[in-house]
Protein backbone atom coordinates (compact mmCIF):
# COMPACT_ATOMS: atom_id res chain seq x y z
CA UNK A 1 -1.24 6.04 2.68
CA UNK A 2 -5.01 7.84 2.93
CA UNK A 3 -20.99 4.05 5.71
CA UNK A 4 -18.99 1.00 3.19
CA UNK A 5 -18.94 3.29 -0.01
CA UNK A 6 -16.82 3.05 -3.18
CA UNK A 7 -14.48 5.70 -4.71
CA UNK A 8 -16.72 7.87 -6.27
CA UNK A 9 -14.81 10.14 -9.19
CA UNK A 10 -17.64 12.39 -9.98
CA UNK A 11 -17.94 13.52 -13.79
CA UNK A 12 -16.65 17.36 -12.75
CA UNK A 13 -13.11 15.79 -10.86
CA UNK A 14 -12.35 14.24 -14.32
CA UNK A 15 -13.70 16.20 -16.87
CA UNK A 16 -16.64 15.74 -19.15
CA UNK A 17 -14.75 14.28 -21.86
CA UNK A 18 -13.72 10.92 -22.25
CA UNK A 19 -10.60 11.18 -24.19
CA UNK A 20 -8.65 7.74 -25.08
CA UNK A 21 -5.75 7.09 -22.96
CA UNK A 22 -2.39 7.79 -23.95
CA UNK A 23 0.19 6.10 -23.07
CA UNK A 24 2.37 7.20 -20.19
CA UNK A 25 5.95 8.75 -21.64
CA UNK A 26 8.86 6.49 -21.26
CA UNK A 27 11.23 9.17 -21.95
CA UNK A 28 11.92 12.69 -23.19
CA UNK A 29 9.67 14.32 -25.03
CA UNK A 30 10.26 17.03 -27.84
CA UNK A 31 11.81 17.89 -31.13
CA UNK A 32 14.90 15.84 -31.27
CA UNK A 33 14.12 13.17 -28.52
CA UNK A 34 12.14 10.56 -30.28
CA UNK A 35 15.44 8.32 -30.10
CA UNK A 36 15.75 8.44 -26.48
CA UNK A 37 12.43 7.33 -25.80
CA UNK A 38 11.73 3.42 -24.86
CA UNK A 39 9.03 1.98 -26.46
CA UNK A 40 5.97 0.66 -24.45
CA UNK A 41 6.33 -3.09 -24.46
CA UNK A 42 2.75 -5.18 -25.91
CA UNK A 43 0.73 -6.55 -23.57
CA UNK A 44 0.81 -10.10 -22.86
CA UNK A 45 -1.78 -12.21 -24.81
CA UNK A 46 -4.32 -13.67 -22.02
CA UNK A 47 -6.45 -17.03 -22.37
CA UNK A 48 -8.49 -17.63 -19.60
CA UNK A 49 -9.40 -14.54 -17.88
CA UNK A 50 -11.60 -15.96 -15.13
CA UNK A 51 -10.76 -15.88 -11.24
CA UNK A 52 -10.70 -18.50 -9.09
CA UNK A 53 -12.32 -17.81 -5.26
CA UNK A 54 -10.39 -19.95 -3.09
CA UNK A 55 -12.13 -21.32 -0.28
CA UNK A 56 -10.68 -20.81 3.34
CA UNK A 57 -10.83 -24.86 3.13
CA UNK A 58 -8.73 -25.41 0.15
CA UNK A 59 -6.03 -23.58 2.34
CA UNK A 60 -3.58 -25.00 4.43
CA UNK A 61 -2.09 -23.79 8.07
CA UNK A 62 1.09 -24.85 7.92
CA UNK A 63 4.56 -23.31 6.93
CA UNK A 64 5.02 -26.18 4.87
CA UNK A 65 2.02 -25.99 2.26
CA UNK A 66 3.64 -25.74 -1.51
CA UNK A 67 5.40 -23.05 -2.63
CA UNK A 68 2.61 -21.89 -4.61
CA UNK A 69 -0.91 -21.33 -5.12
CA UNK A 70 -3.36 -20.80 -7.72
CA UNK A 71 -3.01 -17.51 -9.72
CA UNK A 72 -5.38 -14.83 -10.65
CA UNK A 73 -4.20 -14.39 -14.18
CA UNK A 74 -3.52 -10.46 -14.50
CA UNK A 75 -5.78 -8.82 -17.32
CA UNK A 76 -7.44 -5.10 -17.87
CA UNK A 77 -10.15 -5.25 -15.22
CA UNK A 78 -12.58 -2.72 -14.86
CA UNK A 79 -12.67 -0.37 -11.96
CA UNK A 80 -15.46 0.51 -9.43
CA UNK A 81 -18.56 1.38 -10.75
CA UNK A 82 -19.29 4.93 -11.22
CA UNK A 83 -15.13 6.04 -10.14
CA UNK A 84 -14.75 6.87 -13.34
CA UNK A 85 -11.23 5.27 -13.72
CA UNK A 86 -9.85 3.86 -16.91
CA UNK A 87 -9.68 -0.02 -16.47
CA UNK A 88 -6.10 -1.38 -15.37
CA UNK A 89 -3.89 -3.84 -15.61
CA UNK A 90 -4.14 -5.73 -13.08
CA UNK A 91 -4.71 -9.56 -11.30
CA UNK A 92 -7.99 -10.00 -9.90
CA UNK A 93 -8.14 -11.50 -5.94
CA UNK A 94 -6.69 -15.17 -5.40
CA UNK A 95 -9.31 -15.26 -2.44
CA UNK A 96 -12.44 -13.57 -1.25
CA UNK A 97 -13.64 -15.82 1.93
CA UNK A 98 -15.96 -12.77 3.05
CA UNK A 99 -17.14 -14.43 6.93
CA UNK A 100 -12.67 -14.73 7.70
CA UNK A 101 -12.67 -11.16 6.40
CA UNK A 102 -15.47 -10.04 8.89
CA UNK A 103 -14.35 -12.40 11.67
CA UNK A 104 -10.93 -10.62 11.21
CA UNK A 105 -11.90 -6.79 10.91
CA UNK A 106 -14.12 -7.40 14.18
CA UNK A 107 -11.16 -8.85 15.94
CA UNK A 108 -9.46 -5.45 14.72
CA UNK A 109 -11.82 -2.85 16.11
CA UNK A 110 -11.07 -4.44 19.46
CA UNK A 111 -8.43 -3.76 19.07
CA UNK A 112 -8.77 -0.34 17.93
CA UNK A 113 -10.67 0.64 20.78
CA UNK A 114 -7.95 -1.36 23.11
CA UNK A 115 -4.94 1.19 21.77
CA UNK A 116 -7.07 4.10 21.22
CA UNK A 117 -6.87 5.21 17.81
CA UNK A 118 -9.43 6.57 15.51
CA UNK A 119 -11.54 7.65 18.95
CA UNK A 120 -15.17 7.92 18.19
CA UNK A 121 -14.49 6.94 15.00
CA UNK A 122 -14.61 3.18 15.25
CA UNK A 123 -17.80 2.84 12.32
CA UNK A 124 -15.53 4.70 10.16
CA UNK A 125 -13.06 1.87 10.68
CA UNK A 126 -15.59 -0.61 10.74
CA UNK A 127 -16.49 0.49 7.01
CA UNK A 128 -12.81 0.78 5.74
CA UNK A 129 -12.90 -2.92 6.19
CA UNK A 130 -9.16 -3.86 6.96
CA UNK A 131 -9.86 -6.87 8.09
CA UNK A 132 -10.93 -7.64 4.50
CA UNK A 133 -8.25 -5.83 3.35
CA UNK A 134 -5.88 -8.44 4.72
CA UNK A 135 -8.05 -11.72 3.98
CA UNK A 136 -7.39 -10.44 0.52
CA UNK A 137 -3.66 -9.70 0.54
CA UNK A 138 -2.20 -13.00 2.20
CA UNK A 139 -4.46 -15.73 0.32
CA UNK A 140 -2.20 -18.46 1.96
CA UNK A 141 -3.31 -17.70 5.35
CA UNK A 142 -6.52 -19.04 6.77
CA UNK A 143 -5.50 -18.29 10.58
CA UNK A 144 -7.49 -15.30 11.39
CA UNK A 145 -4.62 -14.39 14.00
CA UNK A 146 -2.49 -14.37 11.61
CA UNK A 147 -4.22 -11.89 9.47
CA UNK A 148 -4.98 -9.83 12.37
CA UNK A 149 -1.71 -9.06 12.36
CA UNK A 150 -1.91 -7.60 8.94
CA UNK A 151 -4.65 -5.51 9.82
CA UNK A 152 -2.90 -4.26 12.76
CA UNK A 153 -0.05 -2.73 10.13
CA UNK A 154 -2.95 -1.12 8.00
CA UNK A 155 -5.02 -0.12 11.02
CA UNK A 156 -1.58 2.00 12.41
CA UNK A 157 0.20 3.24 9.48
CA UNK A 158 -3.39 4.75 7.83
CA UNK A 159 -3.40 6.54 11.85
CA UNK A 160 -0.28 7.44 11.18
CA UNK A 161 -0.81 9.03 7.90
CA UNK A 162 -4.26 10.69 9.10
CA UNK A 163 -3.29 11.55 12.57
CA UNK A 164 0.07 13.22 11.88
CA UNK A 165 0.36 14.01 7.68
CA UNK A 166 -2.38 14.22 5.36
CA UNK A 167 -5.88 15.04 7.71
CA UNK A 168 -5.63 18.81 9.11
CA UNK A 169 -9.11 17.62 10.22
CA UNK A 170 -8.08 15.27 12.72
CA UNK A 171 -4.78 17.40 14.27
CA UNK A 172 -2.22 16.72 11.39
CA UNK A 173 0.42 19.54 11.12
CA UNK A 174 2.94 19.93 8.48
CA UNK A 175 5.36 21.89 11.10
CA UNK A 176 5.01 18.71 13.14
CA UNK A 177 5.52 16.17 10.65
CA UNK A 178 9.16 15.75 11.55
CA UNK A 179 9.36 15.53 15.39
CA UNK A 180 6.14 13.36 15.20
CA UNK A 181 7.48 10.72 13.11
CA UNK A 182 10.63 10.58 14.63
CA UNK A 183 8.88 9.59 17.79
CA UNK A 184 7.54 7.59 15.79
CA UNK A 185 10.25 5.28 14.72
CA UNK A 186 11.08 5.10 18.97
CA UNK A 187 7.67 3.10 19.07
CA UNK A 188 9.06 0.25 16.67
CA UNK A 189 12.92 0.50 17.55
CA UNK A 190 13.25 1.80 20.87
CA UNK A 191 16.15 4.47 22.06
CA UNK A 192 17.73 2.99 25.05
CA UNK A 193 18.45 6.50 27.53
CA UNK A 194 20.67 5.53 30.25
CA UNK A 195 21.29 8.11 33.58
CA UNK A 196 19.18 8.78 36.76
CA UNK A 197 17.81 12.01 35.00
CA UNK A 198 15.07 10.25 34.25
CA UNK A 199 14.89 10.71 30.30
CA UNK A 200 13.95 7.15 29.81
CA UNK A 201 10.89 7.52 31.77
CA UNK A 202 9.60 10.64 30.14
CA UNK A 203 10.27 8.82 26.75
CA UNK A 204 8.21 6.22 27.86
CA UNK A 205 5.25 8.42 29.14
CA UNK A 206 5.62 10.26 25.43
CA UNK A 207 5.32 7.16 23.93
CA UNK A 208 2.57 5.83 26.01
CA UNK A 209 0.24 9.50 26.14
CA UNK A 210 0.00 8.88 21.74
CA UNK A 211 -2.48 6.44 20.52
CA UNK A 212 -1.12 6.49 17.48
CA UNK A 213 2.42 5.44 18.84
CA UNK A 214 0.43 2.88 21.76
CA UNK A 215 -0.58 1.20 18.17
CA UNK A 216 2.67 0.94 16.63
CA UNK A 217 4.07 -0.80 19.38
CA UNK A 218 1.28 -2.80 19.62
CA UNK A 219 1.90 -3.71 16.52
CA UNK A 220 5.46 -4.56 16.17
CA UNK A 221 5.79 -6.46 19.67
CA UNK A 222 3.02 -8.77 17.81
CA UNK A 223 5.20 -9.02 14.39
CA UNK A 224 7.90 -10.32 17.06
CA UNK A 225 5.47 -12.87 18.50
CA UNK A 226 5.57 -14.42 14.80
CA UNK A 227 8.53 -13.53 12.69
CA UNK A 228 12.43 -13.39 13.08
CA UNK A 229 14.40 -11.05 14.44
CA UNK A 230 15.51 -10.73 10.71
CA UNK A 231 12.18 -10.22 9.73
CA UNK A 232 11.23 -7.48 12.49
CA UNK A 233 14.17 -5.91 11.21
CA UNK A 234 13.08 -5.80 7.69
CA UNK A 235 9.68 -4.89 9.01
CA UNK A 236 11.51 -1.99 11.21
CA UNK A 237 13.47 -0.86 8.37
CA UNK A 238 10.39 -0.33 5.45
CA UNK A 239 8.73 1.05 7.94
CA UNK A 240 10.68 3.84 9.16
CA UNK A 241 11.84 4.22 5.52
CA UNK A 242 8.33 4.90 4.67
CA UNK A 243 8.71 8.17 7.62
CA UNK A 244 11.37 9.47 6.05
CA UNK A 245 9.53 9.79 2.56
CA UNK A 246 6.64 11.36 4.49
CA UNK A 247 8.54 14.14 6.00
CA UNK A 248 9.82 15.02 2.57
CA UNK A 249 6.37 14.91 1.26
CA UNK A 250 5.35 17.43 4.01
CA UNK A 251 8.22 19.63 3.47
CA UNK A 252 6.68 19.90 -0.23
CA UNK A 253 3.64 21.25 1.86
CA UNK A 254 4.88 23.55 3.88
CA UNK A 255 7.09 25.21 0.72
CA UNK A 256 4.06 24.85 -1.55
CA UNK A 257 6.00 22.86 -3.60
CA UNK A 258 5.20 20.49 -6.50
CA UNK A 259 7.83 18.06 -7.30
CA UNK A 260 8.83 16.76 -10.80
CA UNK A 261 7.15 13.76 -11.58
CA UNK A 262 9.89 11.30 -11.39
CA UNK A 263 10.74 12.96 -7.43
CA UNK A 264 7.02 12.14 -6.88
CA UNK A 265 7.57 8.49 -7.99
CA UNK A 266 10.66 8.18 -6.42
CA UNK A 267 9.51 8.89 -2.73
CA UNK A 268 6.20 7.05 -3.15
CA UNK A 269 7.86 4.27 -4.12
CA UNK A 270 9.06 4.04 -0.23
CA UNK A 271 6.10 5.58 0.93
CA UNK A 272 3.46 2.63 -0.37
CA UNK A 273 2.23 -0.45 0.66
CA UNK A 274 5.86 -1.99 1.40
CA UNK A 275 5.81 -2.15 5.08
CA UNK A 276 2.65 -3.68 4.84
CA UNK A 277 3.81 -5.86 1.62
CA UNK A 278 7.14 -6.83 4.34
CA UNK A 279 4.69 -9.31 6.36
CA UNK A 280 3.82 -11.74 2.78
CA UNK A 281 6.48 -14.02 4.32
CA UNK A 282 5.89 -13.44 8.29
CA UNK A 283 2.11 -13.90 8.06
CA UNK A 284 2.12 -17.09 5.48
CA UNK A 285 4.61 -19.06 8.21
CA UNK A 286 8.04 -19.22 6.78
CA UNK A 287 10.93 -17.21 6.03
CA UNK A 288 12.59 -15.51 2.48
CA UNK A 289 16.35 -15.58 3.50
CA UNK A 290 17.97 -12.36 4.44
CA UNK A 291 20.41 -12.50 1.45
CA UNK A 292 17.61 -13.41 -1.02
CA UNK A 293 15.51 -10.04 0.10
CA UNK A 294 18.07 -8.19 -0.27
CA UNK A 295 19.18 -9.70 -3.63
CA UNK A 296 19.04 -6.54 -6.16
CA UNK A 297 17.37 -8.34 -9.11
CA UNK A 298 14.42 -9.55 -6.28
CA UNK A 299 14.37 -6.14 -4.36
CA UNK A 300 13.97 -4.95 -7.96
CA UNK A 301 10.34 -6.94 -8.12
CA UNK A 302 9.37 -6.00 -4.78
CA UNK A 303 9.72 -1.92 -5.46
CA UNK A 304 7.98 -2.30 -8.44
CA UNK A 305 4.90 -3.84 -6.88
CA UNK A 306 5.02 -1.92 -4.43
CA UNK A 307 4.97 1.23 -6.23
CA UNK A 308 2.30 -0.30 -8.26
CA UNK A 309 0.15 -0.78 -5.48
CA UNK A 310 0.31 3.31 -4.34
CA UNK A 311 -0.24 4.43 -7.87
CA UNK A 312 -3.45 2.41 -8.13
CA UNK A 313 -4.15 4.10 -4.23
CA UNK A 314 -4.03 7.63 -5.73
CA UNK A 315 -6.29 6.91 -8.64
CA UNK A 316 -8.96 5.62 -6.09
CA UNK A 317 -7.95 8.35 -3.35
CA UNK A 318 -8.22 10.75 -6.39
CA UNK A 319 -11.74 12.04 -4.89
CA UNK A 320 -11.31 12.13 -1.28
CA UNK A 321 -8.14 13.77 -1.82
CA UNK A 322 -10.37 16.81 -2.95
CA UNK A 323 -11.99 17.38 0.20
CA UNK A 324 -10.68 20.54 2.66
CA UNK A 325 -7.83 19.73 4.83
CA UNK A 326 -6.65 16.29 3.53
CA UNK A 327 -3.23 16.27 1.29
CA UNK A 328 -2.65 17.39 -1.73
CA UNK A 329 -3.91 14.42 -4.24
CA UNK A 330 -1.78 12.40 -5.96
CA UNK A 331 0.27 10.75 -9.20
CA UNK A 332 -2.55 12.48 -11.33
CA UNK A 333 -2.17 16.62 -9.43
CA UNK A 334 1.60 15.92 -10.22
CA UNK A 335 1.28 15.06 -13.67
CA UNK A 336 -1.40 17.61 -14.72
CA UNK A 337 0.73 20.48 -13.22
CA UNK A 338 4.09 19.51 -15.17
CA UNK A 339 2.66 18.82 -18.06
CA UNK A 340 -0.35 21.39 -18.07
CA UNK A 341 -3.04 19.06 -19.16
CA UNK A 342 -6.24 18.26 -18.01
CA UNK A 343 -7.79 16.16 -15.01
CA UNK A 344 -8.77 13.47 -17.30
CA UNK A 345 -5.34 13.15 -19.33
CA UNK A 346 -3.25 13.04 -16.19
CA UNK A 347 -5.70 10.33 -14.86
CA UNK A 348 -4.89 8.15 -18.08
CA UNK A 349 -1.43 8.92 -17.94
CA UNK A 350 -0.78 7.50 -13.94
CA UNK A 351 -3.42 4.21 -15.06
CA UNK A 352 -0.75 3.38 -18.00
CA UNK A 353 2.23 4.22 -15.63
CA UNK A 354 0.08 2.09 -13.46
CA UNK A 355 0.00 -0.77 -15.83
CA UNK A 356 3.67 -0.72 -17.23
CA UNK A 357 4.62 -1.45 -13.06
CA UNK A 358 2.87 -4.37 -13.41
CA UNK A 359 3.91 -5.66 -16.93
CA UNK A 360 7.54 -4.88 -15.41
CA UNK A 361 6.64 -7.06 -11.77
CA UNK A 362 5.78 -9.62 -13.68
CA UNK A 363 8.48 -10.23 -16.22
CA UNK A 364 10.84 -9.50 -13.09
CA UNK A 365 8.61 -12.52 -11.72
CA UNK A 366 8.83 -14.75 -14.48
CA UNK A 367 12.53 -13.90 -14.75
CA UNK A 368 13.62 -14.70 -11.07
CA UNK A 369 11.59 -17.60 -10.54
CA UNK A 370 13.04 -19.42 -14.16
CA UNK A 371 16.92 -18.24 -12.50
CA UNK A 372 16.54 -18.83 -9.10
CA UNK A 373 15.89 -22.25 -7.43
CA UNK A 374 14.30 -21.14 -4.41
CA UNK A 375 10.90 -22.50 -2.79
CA UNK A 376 10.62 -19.46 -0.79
CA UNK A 377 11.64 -16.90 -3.27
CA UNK A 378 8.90 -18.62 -5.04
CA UNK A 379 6.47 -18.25 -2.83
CA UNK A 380 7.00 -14.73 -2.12
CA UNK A 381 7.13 -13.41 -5.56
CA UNK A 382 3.82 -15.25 -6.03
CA UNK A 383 3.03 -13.48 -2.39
CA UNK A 384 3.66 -10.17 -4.32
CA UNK A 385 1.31 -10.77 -7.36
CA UNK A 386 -1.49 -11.94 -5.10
CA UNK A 387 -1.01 -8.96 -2.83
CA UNK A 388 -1.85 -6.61 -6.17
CA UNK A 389 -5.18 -8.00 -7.20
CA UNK A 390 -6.23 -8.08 -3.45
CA UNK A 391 -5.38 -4.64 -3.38
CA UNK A 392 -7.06 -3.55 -6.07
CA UNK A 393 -10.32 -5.56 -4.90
CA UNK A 394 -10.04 -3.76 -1.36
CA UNK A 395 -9.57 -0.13 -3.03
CA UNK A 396 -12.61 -1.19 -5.20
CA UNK A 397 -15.04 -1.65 -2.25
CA UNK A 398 -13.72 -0.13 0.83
CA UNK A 399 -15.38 3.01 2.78
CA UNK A 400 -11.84 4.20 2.92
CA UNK A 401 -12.07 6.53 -0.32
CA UNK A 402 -16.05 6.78 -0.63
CA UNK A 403 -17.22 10.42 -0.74
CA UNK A 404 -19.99 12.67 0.26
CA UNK A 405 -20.21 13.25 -3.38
């Protein structure tokens, strides 16, 4: 997943030349394949492109608030200054309440420091600004223990992804991908060793020797202290999902392999923001019904906003993906070595993939919520769209991505 700084794209990552963006291919492309290709759809027409701050007052505790709240109407909005990003398509924040952001990153790095993770690191996660990150995400939560909870999921899985796949500067090794994250998944579902050989005690002292694998269960034994046992399931499941599309990602590594584009989009669609996207319902009080989750048409809507959401995470991680020893970049790398163009061109390309995601959330959005008579459906898909433009605001200002550029 990957001082406060922004995502600096400096002129010589993208190329010199501005070229205008074309739009990403929806189909074959080639002498003879102009029939097979899709057409892009138009752009919605927009009135009233301004955003609404919510204040934490204007936002109510309890599970039973409406179904709803105000939008942030989604429009082309410009990127970070000086990232040199094409604008995007994309909602703006429902929320920015900046003293519940800080009050909930500080609770964070005490809890950082409790588990152990990121170790004399903690102004590096003071500056990534989770905290924020969550305020942002779940604008229908004002309880800062609530949100806390969110933080806890980014705070773990980005230790996860630095600590064991994409940092070689801070001990991640490809070869080790595999066993690690499989221990992994033991610290959110535990594997229940019976006998007096003592195998469930040297599990346990595995386990409990990792920070990164003190924080997941941290983490998950609080996501039990406020959701389901349906929803730690689902929480569970995304989650260890996610692994599984990391360890093929590192196999690409170690083979010095570059997939085909759609393989890249397939396995980032998994590995994303949807673990983290799992908690909209868990962290805002109630509960989307098992059978509605799982409901094609709306697990449809969910992977394509969460697949938006990592596509706009490797245009800003574009830069810092450069440096020695961390990954191998993103959407854009993938796309400029398939198709052989430049920096810039693939750049453009992964914004309009970017931006078709979210014209296609949306009219799955509109769509389910005009078919389906369901408060909490409701409120989830409109959980979804707010998650997106607080996303984008975080990627837009967090220390995460900035660069000694």
């Amino acid at each position: 997943m990957d001082s406060v700084g922004r995502a600096w794209l400096p002129g010589h990552v993208l190329g010199a030349t501005d070229q205008r963006r074309a739009p990403f291919p929806l189909g074959p492309e080639g002498l003879g394949t102009s029939a097979a290709r899709v057409g892009r759809p138009a752009p919605p027409e927009h009135g009233n492109t301004s955003v609404a701050l919510t204040s934490r007052s204007a936002l109510s505790r309890s599970p039973d608030r409406p179904a709803s709240w105000p939008a942030s109407p989604s429009r082309a909005t410009e990127p970070a200054r000086g990232s040199g990003l094409p604008a995007l398509y994309c909602p703006g924040p429902v929320r920015v309440d900046e003293p519940l952001g800080a009050e909930v990153n500080e609770r964070l790095l005490a809890w950082v420091q409790r588990v152990g993770i990121f170790p004399g690191r903690l102004d590096t996660v003071r500056d990534c600004d989770y905290g924020r990150y969550a305020m942002l995400v779940h604008p229908d939560c004002d309880d800062p223990d609530r949100l806390l909870l969110a933080a806890q999921c980014m705070a773990a899985l980005f230790a996860v992804d630095d600590y064991y796949c994409d940092d070689e500067r801070t001990g991640s090794d490809t070869a080790l991908v595999g066993n690690r994250l499989t221990l992994a998944q033991t610290a959110l579902d535990p594997a229940y060793l019976v006998g007096r050989w003592g195998y469930q005690e040297q599990l346990e002292q595995a386990v409990t020797s990792d920070p990164v694998l003190v924080a997941l269960r941290s983490y998950i034994d609080r996501v039990a202290g406020f959701a389901t046992p349906a929803q730690v399931g689902r929480v569970r499941h995304e989650t260890v999902a996610m692994f599984v599309a990391m360890n093929s990602e590192a196999g690409w590594r170690t083979t010095e392999t570059t997939p085909a584009v759609w393989e890249y989009l397939a396995a980032r669609q998994v590995n994303s923001f949807l673990p983290c996207m799992t908690l909209i319902d868990v962290i805002g009080g109630y509960e989307l019904p098992s059978a509605l989750y799982a409901h094609p048409p709306v697990r449809r809507a969910t992977m394509l906003a969460a697949s938006a959401s990592i596509v706009l995470n490797d245009l800003y991680s574009m830069a810092k993906e450069t440096e020695p020893g961390i990954g191998d970049g993103g959407l854009p790398d993938v796309i400029a070595a398939e198709r052989g163009c430049t920096t810039r061109e693939a750049v453009d390309l992964s914004a309009d993939y970017h931006d078709q995601l979210v014209h296609s959330f949306e009219a799955a959005h509109k769509e389910l919520t005009a078919t389906i008579p369901s408060p909490e459906l409701w409120r989830y898909l409109g959980g979804l769209h707010a998650w997106l433009g607080g996303n984008h605001e975080w990627h837009a200002t967090t220390g995460r991505y900035a660069t000694s550029a």
